[in-house]
PDB file of N, CA and C in Angstrom:
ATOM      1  N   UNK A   1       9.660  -9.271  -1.437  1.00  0.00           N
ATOM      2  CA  UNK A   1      10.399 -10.280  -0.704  1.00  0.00           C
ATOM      3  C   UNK A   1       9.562 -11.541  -0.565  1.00  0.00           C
ATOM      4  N   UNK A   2      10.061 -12.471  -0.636  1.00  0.00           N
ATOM      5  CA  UNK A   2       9.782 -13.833  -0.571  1.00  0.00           C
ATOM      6  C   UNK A   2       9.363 -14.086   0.585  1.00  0.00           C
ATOM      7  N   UNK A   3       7.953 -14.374   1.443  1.00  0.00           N
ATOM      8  CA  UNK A   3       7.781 -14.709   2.557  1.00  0.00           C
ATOM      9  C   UNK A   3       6.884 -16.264   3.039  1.00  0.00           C
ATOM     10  N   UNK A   4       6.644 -16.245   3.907  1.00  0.00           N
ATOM     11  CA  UNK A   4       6.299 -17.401   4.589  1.00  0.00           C
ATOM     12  C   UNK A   4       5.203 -16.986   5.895  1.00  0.00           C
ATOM     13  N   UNK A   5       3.695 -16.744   5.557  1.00  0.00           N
ATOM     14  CA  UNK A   5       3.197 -16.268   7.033  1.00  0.00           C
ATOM     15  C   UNK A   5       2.907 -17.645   7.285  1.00  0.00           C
ATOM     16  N   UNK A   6       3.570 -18.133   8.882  1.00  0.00           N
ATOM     17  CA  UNK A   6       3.112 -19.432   9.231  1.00  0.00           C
ATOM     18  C   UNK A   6       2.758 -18.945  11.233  1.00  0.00           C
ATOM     19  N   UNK A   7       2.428 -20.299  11.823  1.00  0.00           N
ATOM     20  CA  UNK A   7       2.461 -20.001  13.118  1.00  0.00           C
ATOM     21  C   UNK A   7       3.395 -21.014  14.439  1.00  0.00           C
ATOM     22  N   UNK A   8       4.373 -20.578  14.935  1.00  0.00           N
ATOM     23  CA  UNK A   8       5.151 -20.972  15.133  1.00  0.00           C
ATOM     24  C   UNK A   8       4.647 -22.216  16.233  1.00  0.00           C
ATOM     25  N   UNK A   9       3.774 -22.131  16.894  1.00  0.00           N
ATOM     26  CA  UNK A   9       2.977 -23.472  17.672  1.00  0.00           C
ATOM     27  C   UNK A   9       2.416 -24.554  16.940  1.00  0.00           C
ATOM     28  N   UNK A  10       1.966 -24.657  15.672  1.00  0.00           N
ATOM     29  CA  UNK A  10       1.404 -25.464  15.000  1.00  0.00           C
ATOM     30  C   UNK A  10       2.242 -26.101  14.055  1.00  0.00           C
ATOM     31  N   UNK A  11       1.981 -27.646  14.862  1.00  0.00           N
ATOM     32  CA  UNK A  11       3.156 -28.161  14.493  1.00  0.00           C
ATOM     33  C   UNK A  11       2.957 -28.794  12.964  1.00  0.00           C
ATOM     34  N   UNK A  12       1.943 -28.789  12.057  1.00  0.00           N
ATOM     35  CA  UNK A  12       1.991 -28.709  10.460  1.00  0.00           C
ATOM     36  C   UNK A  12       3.159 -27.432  10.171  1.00  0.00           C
ATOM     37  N   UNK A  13       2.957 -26.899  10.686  1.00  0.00           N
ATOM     38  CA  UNK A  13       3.545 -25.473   9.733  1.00  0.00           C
ATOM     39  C   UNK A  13       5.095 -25.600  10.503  1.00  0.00           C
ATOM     40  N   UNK A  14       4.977 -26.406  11.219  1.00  0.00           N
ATOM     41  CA  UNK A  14       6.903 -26.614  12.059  1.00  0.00           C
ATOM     42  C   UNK A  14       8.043 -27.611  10.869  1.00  0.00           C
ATOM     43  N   UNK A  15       6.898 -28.866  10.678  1.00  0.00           N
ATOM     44  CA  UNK A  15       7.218 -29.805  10.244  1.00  0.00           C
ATOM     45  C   UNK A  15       7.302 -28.916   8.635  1.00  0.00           C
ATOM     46  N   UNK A  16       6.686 -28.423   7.894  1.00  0.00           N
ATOM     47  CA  UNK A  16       7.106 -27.813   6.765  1.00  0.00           C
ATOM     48  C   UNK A  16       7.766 -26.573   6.813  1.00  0.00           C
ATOM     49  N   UNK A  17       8.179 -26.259   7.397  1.00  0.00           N
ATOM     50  CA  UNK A  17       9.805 -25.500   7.805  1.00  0.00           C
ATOM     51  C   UNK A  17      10.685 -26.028   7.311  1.00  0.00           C
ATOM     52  N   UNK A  18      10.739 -27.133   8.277  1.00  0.00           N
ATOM     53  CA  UNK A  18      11.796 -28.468   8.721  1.00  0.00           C
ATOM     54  C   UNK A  18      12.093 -28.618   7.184  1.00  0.00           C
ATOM     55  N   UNK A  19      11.136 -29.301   6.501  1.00  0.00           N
ATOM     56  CA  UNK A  19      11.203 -29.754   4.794  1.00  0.00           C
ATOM     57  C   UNK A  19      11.957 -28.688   3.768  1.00  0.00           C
ATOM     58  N   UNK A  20      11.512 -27.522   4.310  1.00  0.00           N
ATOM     59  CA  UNK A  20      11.754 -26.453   3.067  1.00  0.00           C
ATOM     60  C   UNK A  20      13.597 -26.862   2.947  1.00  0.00           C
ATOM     61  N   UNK A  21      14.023 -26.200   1.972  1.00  0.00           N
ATOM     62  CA  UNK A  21      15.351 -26.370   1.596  1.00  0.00           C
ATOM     63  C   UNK A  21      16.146 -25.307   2.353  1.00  0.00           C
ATOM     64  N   UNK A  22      17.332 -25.804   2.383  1.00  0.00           N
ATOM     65  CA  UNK A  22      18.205 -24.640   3.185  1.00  0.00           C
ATOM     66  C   UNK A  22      18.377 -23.535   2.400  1.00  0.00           C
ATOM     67  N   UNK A  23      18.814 -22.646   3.049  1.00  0.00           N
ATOM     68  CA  UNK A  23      19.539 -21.232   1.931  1.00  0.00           C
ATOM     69  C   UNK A  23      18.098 -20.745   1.360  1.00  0.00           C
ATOM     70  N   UNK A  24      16.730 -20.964   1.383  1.00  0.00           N
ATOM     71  CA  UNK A  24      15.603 -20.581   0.846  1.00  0.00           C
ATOM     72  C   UNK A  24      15.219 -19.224   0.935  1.00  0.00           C
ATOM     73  N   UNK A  25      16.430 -18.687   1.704  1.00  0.00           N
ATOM     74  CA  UNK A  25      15.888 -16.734   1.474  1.00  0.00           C
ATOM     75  C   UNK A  25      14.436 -16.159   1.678  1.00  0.00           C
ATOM     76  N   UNK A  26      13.800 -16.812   3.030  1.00  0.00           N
ATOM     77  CA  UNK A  26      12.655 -16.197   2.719  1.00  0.00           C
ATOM     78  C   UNK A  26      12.703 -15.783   4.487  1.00  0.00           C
ATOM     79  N   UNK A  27      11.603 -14.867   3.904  1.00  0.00           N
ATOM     80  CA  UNK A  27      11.182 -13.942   5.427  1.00  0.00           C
ATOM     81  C   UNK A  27      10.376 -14.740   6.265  1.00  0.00           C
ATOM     82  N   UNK A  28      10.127 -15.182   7.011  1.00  0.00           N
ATOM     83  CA  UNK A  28       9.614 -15.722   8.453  1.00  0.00           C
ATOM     84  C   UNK A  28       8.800 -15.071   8.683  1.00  0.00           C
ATOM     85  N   UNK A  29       7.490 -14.951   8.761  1.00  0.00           N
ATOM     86  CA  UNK A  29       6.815 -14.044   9.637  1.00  0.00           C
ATOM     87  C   UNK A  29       5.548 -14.871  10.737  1.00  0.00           C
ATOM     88  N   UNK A  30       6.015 -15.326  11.824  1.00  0.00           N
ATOM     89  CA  UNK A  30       4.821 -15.241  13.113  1.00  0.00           C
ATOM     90  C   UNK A  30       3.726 -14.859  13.326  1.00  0.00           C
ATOM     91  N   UNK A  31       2.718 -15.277  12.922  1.00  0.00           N
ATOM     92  CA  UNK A  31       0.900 -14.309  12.843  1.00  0.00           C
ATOM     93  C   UNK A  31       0.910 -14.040  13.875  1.00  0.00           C
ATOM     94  N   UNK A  32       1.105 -15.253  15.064  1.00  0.00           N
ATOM     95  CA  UNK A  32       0.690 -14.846  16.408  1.00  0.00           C
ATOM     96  C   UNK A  32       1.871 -13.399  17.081  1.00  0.00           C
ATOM     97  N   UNK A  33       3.131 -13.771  16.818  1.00  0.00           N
ATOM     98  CA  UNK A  33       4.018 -12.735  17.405  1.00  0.00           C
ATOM     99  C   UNK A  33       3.762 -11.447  16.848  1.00  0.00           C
ATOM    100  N   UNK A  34       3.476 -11.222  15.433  1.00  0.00           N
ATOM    101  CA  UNK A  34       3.468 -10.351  14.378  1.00  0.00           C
ATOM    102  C   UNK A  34       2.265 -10.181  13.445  1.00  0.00           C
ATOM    103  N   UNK A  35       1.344  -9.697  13.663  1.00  0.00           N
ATOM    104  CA  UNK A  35       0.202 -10.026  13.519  1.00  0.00           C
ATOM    105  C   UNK A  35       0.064  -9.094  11.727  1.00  0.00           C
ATOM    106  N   UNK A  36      -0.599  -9.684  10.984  1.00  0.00           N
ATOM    107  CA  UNK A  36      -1.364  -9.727  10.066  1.00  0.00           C
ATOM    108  C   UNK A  36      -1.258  -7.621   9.556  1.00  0.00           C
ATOM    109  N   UNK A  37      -0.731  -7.248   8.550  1.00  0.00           N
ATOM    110  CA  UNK A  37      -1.265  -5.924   8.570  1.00  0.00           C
ATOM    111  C   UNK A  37      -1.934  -5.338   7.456  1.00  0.00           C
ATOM    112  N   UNK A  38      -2.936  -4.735   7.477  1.00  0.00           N
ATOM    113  CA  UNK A  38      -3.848  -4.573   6.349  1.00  0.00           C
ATOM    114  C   UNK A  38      -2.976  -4.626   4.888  1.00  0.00           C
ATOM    115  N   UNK A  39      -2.088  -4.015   4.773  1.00  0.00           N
ATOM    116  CA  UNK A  39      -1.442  -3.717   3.516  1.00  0.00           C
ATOM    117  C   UNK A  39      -0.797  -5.420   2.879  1.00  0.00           C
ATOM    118  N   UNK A  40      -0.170  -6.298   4.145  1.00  0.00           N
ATOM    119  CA  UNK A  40      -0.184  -8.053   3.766  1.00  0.00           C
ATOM    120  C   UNK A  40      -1.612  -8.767   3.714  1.00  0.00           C
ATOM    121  N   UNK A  41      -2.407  -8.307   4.505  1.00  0.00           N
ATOM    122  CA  UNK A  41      -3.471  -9.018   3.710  1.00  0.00           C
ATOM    123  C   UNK A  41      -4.393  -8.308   2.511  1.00  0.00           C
ATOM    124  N   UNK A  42      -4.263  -7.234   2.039  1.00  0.00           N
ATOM    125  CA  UNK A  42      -4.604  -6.699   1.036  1.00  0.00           C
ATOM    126  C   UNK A  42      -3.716  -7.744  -0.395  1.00  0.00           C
ATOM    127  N   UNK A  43      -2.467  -7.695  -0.092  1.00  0.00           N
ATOM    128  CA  UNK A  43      -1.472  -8.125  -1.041  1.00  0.00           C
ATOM    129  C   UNK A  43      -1.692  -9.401  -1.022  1.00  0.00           C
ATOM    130  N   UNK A  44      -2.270 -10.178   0.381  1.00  0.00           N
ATOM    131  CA  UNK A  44      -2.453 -11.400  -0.182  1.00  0.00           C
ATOM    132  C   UNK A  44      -3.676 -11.998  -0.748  1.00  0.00           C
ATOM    133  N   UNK A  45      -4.689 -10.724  -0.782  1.00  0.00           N
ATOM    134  CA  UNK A  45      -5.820 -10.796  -1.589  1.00  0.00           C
ATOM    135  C   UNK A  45      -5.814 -10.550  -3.454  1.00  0.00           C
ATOM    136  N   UNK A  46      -4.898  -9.995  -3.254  1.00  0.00           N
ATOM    137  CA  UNK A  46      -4.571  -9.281  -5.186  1.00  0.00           C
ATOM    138  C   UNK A  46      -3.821 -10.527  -5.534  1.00  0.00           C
ATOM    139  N   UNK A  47      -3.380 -11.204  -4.625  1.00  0.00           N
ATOM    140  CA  UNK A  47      -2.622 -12.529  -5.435  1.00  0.00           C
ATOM    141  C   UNK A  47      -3.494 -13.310  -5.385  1.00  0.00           C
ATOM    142  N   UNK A  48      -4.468 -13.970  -4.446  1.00  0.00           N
ATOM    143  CA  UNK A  48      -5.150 -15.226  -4.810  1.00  0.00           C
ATOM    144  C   UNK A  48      -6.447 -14.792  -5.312  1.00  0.00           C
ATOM    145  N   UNK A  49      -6.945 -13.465  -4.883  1.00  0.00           N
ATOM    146  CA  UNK A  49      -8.161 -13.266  -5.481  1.00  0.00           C
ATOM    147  C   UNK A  49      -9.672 -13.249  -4.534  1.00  0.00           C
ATOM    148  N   UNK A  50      -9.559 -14.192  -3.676  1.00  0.00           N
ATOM    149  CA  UNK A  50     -10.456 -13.312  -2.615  1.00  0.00           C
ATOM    150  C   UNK A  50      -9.779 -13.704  -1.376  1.00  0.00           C
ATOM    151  N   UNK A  51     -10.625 -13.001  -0.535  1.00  0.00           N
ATOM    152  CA  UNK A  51     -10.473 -13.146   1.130  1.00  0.00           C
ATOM    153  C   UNK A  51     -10.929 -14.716   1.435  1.00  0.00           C
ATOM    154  N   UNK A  52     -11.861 -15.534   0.933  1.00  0.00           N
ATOM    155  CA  UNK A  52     -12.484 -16.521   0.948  1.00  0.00           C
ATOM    156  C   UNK A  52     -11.061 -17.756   1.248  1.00  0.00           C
ATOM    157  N   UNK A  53     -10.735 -17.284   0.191  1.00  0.00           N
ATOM    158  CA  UNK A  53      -9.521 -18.145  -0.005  1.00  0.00           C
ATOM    159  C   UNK A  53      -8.515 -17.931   0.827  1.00  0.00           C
ATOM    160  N   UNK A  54      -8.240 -17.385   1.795  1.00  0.00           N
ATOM    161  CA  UNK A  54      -7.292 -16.871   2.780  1.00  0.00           C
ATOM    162  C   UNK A  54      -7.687 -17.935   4.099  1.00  0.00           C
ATOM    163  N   UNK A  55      -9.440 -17.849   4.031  1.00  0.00           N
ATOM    164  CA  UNK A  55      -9.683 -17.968   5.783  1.00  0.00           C
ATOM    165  C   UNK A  55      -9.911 -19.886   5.650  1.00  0.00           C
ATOM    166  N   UNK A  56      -9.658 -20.002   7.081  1.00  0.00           N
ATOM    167  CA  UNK A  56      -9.607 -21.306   7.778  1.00  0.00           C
ATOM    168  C   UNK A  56     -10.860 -21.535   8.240  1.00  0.00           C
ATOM    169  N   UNK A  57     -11.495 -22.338   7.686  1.00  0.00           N
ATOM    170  CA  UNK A  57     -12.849 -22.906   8.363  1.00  0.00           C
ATOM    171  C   UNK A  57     -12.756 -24.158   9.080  1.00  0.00           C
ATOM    172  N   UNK A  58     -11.044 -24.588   9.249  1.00  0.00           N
ATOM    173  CA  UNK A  58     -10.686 -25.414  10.210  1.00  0.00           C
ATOM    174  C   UNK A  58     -10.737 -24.979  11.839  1.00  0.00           C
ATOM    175  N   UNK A  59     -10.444 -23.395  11.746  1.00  0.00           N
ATOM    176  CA  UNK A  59     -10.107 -22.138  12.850  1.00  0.00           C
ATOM    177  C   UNK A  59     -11.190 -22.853  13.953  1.00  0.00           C
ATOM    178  N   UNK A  60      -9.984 -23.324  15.354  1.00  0.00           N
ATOM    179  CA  UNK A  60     -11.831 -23.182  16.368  1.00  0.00           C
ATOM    180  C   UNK A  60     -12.365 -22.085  16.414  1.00  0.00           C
ATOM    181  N   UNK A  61     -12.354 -21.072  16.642  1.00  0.00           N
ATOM    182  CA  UNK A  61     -13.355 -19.793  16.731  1.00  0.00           C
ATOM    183  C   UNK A  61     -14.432 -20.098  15.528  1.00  0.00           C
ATOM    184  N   UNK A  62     -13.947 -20.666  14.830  1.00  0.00           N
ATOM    185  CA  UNK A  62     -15.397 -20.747  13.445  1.00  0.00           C
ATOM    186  C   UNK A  62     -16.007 -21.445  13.738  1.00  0.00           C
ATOM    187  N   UNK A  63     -16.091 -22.676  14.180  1.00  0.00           N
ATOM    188  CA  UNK A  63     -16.851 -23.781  14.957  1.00  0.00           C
ATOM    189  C   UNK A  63     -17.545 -22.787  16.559  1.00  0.00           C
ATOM    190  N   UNK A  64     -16.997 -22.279  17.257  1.00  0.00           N
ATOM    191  CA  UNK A  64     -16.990 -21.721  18.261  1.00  0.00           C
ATOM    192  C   UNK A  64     -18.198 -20.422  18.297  1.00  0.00           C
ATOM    193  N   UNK A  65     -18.110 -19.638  17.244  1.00  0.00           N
ATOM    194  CA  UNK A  65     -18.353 -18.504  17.069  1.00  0.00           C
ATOM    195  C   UNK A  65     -19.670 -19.102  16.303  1.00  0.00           C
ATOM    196  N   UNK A  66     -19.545 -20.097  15.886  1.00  0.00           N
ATOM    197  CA  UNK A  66     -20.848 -20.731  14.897  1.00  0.00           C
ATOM    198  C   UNK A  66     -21.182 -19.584  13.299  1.00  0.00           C
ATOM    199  N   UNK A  67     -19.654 -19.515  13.183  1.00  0.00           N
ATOM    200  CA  UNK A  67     -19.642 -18.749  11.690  1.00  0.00           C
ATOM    201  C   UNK A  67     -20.340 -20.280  10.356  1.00  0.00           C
ATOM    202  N   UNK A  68     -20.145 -20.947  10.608  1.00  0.00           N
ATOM    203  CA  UNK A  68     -20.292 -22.137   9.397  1.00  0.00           C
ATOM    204  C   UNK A  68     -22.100 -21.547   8.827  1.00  0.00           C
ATOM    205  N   UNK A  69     -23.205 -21.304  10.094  1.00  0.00           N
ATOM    206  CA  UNK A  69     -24.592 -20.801   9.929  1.00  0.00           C
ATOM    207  C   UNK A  69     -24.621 -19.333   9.470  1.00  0.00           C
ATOM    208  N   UNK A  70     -23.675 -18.676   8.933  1.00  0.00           N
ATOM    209  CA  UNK A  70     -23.769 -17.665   8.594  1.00  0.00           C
ATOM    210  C   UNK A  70     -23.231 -17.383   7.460  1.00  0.00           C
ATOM    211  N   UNK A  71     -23.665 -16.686   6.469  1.00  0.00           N
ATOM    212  CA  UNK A  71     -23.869 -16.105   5.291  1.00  0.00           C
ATOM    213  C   UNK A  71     -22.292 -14.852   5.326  1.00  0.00           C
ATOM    214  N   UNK A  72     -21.094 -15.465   4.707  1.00  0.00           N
ATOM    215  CA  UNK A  72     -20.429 -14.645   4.888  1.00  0.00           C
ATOM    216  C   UNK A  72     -19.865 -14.128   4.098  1.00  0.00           C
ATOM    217  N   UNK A  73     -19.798 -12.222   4.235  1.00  0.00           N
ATOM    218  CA  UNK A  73     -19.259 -11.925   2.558  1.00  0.00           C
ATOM    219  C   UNK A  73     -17.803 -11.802   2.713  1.00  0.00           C
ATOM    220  N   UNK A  74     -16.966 -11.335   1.809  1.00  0.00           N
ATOM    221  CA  UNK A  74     -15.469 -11.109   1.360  1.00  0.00           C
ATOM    222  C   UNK A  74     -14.966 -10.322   2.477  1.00  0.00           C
ATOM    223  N   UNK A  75     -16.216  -9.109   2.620  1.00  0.00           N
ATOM    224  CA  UNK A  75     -15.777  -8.365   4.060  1.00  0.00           C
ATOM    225  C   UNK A  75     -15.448  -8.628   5.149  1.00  0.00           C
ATOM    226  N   UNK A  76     -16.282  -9.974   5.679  1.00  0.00           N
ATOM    227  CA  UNK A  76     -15.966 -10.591   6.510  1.00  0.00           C
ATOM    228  C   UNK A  76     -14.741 -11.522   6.866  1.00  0.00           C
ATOM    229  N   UNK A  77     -14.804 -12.022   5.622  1.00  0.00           N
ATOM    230  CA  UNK A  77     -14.016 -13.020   5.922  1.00  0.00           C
ATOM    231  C   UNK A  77     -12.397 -12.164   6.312  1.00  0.00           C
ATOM    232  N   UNK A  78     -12.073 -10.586   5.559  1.00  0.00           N
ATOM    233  CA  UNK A  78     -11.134 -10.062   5.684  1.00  0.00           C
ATOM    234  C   UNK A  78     -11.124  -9.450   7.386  1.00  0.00           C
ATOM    235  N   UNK A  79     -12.350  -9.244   7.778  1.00  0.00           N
ATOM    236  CA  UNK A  79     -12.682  -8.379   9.040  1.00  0.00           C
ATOM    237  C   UNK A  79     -12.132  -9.646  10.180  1.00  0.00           C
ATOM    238  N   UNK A  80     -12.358 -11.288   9.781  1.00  0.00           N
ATOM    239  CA  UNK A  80     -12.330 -12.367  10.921  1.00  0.00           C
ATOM    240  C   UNK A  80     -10.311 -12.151  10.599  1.00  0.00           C
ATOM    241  N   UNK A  81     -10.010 -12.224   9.473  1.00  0.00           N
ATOM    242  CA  UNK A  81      -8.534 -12.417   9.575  1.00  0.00           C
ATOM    243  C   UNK A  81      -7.707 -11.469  10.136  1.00  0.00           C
ATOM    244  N   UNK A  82      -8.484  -9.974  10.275  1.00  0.00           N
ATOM    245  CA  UNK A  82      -7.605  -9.371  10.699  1.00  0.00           C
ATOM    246  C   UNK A  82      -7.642  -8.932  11.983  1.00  0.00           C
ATOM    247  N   UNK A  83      -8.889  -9.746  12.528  1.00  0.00           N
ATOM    248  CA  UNK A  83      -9.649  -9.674  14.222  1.00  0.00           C
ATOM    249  C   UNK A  83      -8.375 -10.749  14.853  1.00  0.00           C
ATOM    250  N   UNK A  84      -8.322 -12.006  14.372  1.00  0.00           N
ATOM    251  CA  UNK A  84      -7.527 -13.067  14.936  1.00  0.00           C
ATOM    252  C   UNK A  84      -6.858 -14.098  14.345  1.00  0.00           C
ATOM    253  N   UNK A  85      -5.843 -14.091  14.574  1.00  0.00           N
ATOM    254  CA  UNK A  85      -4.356 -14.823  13.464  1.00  0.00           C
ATOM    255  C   UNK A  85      -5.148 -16.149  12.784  1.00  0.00           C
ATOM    256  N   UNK A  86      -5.614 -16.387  13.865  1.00  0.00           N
ATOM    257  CA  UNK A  86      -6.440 -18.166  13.659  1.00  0.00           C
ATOM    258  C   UNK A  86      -7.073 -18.390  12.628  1.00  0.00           C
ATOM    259  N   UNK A  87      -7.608 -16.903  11.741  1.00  0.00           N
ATOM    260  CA  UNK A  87      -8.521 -17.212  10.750  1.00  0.00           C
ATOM    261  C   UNK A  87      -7.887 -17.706   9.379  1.00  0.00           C
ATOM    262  N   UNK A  88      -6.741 -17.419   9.702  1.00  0.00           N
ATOM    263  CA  UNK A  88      -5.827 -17.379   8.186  1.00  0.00           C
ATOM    264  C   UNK A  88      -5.211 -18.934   7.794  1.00  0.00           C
ATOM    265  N   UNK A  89      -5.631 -19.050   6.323  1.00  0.00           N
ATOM    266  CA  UNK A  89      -5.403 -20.581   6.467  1.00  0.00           C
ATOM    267  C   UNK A  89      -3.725 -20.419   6.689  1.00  0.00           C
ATOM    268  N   UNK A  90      -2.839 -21.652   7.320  1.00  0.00           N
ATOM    269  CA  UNK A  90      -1.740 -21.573   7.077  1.00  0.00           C
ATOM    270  C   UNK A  90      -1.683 -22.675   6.330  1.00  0.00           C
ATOM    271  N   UNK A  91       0.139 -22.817   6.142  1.00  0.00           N
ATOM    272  CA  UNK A  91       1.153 -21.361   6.061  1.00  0.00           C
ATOM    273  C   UNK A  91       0.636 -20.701   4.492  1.00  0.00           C
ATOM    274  N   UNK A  92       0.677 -19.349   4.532  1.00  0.00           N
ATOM    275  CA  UNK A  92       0.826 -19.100   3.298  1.00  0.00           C
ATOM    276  C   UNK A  92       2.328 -18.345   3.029  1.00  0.00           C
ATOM    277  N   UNK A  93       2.914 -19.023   1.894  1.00  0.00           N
ATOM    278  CA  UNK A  93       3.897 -18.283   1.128  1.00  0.00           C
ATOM    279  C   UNK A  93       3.523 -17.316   0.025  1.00  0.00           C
ATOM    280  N   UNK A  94       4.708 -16.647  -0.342  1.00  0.00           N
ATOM    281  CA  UNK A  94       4.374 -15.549  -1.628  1.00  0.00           C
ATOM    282  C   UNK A  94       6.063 -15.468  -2.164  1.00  0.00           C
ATOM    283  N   UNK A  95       5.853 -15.974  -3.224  1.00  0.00           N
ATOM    284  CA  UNK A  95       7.150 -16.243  -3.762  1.00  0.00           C
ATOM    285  C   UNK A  95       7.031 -15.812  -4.940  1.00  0.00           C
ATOM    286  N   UNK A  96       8.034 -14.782  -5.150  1.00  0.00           N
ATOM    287  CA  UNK A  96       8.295 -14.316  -6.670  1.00  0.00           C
ATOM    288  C   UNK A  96       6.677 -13.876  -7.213  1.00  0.00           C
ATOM    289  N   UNK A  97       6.115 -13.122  -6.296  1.00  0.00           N
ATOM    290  CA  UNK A  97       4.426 -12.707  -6.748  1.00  0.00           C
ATOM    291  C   UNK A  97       3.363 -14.024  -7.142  1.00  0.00           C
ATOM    292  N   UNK A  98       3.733 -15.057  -6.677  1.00  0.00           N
ATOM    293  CA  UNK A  98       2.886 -16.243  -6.725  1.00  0.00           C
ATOM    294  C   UNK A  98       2.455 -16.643  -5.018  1.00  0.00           C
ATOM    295  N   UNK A  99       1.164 -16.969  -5.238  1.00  0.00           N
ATOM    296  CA  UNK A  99       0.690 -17.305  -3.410  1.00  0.00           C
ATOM    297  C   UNK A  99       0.301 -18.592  -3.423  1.00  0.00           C
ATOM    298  N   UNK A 100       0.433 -19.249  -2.507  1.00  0.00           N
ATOM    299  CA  UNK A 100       0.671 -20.898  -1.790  1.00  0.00           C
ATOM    300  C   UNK A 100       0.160 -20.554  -0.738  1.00  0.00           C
ATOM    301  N   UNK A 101      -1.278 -21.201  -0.682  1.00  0.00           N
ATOM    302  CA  UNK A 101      -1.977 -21.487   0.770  1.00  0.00           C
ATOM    303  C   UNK A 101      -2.544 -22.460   1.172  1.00  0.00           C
ATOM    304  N   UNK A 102      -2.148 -22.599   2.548  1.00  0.00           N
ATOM    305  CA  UNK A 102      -2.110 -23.798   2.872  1.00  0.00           C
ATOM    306  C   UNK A 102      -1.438 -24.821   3.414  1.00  0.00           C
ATOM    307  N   UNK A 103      -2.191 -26.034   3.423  1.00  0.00           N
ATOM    308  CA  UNK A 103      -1.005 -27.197   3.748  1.00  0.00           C
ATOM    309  C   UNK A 103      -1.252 -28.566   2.871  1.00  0.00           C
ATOM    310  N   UNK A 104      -1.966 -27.967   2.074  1.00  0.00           N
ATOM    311  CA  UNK A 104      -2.111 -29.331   0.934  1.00  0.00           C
ATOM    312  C   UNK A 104      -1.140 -29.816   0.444  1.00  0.00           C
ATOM    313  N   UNK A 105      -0.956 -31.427   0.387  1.00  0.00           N
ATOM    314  CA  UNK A 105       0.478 -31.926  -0.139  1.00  0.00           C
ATOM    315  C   UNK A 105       0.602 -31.271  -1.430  1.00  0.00           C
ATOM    316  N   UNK A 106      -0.277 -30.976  -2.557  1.00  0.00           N
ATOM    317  CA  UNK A 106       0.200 -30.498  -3.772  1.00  0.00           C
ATOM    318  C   UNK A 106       0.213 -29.505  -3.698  1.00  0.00           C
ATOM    319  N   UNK A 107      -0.113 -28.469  -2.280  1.00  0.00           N
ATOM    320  CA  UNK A 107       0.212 -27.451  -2.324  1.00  0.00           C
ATOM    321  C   UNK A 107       1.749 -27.562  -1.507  1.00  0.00           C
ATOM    322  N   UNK A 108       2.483 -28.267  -0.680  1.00  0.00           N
ATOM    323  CA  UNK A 108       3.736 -27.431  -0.115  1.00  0.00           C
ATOM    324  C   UNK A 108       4.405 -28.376  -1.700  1.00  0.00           C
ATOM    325  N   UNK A 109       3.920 -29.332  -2.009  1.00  0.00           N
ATOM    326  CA  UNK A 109       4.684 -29.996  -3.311  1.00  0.00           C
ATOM    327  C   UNK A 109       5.227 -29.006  -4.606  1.00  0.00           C
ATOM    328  N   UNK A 110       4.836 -28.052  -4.537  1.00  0.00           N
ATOM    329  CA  UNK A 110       4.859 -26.729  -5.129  1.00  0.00           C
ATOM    330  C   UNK A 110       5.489 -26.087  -4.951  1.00  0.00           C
ATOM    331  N   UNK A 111       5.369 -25.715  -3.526  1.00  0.00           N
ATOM    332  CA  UNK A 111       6.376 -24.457  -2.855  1.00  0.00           C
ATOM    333  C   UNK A 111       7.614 -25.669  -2.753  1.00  0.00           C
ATOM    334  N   UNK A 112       8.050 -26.572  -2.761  1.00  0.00           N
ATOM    335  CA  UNK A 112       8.984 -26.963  -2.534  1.00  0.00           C
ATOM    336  C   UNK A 112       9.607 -27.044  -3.546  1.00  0.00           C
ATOM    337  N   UNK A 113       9.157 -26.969  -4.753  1.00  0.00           N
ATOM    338  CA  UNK A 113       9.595 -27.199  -5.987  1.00  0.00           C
ATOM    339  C   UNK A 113      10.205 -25.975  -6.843  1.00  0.00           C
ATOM    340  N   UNK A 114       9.358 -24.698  -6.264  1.00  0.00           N
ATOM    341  CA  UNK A 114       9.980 -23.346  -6.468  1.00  0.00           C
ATOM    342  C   UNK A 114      10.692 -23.113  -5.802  1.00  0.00           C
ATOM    343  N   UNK A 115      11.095 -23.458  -4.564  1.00  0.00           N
ATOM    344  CA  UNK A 115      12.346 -23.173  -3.293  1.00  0.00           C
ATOM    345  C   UNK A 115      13.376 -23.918  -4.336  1.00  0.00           C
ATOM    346  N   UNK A 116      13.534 -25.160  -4.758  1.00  0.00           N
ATOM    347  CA  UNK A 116      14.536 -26.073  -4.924  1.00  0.00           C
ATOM    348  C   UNK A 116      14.954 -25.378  -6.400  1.00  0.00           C
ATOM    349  N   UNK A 117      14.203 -25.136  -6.970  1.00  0.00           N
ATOM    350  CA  UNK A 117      14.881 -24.156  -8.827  1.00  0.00           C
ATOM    351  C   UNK A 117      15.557 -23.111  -7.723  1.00  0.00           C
ATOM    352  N   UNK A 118      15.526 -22.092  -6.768  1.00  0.00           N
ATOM    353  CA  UNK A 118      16.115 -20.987  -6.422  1.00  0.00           C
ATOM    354  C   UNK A 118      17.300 -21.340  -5.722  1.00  0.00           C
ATOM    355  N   UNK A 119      17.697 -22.384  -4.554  1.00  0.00           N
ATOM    356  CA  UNK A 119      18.802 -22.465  -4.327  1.00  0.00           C
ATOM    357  C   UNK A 119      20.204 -23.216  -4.959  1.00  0.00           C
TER     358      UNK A 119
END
């Protein structure tokens, strides 16, 4: 299924809602309401390829926690995402077995472009 992990307070990930196309058939899922479960972030590791690429080094807890001075492996970075929603970059989609993370313009420029061929 076609999903969307975003967080419903942050208003980047509101405003690209808003954008996506109507009728877009995709699942909604809330990190904060609905939290993260090993088997979605496993799956969203086999699509992009590491955990690295998942986590937010925007996250306050990373500033907070003073992760930036630390040496961090794949383990970790999977152990911080699945400790607290915050670590995960948003939004990520997974569409048709392809993953979009993020909020880079050429990245939702993308997902918007595969939403718009489907409806």
């Amino acid at each position: 299924m076609n999903t969307i992990y975003y967080l419903a307070s942050c208003d980047t990930c509101r405003k690209i809602i808003k954008s996506l196309p109507k009728g877009n058939a995709l699942k909604f899922h809330d990190i904060k309401q609905d939290s993260i479960t090993v088997a979605e972030l496993e799956e969203m590791h086999r699509l992009s390829g590491s955990y690295e690429a998942l986590f937010s080094r925007k996250a306050q807890l990373y500033k907070s926690m003073d992760l930036k001075n630390k040496a961090l492996t794949e383990d970790d970075y999977k152990k911080y995402i699945l400790e607290h929603y915050t670590f995960l970059s948003r939004p990520v989609f997974i569409i048709d077995d392809k993953i979009y993370i993020g909020n880079s313009q050429k990245n939702i420029n993308e997902v918007l472009k595969v939403l718009n061929e489907k409806v």
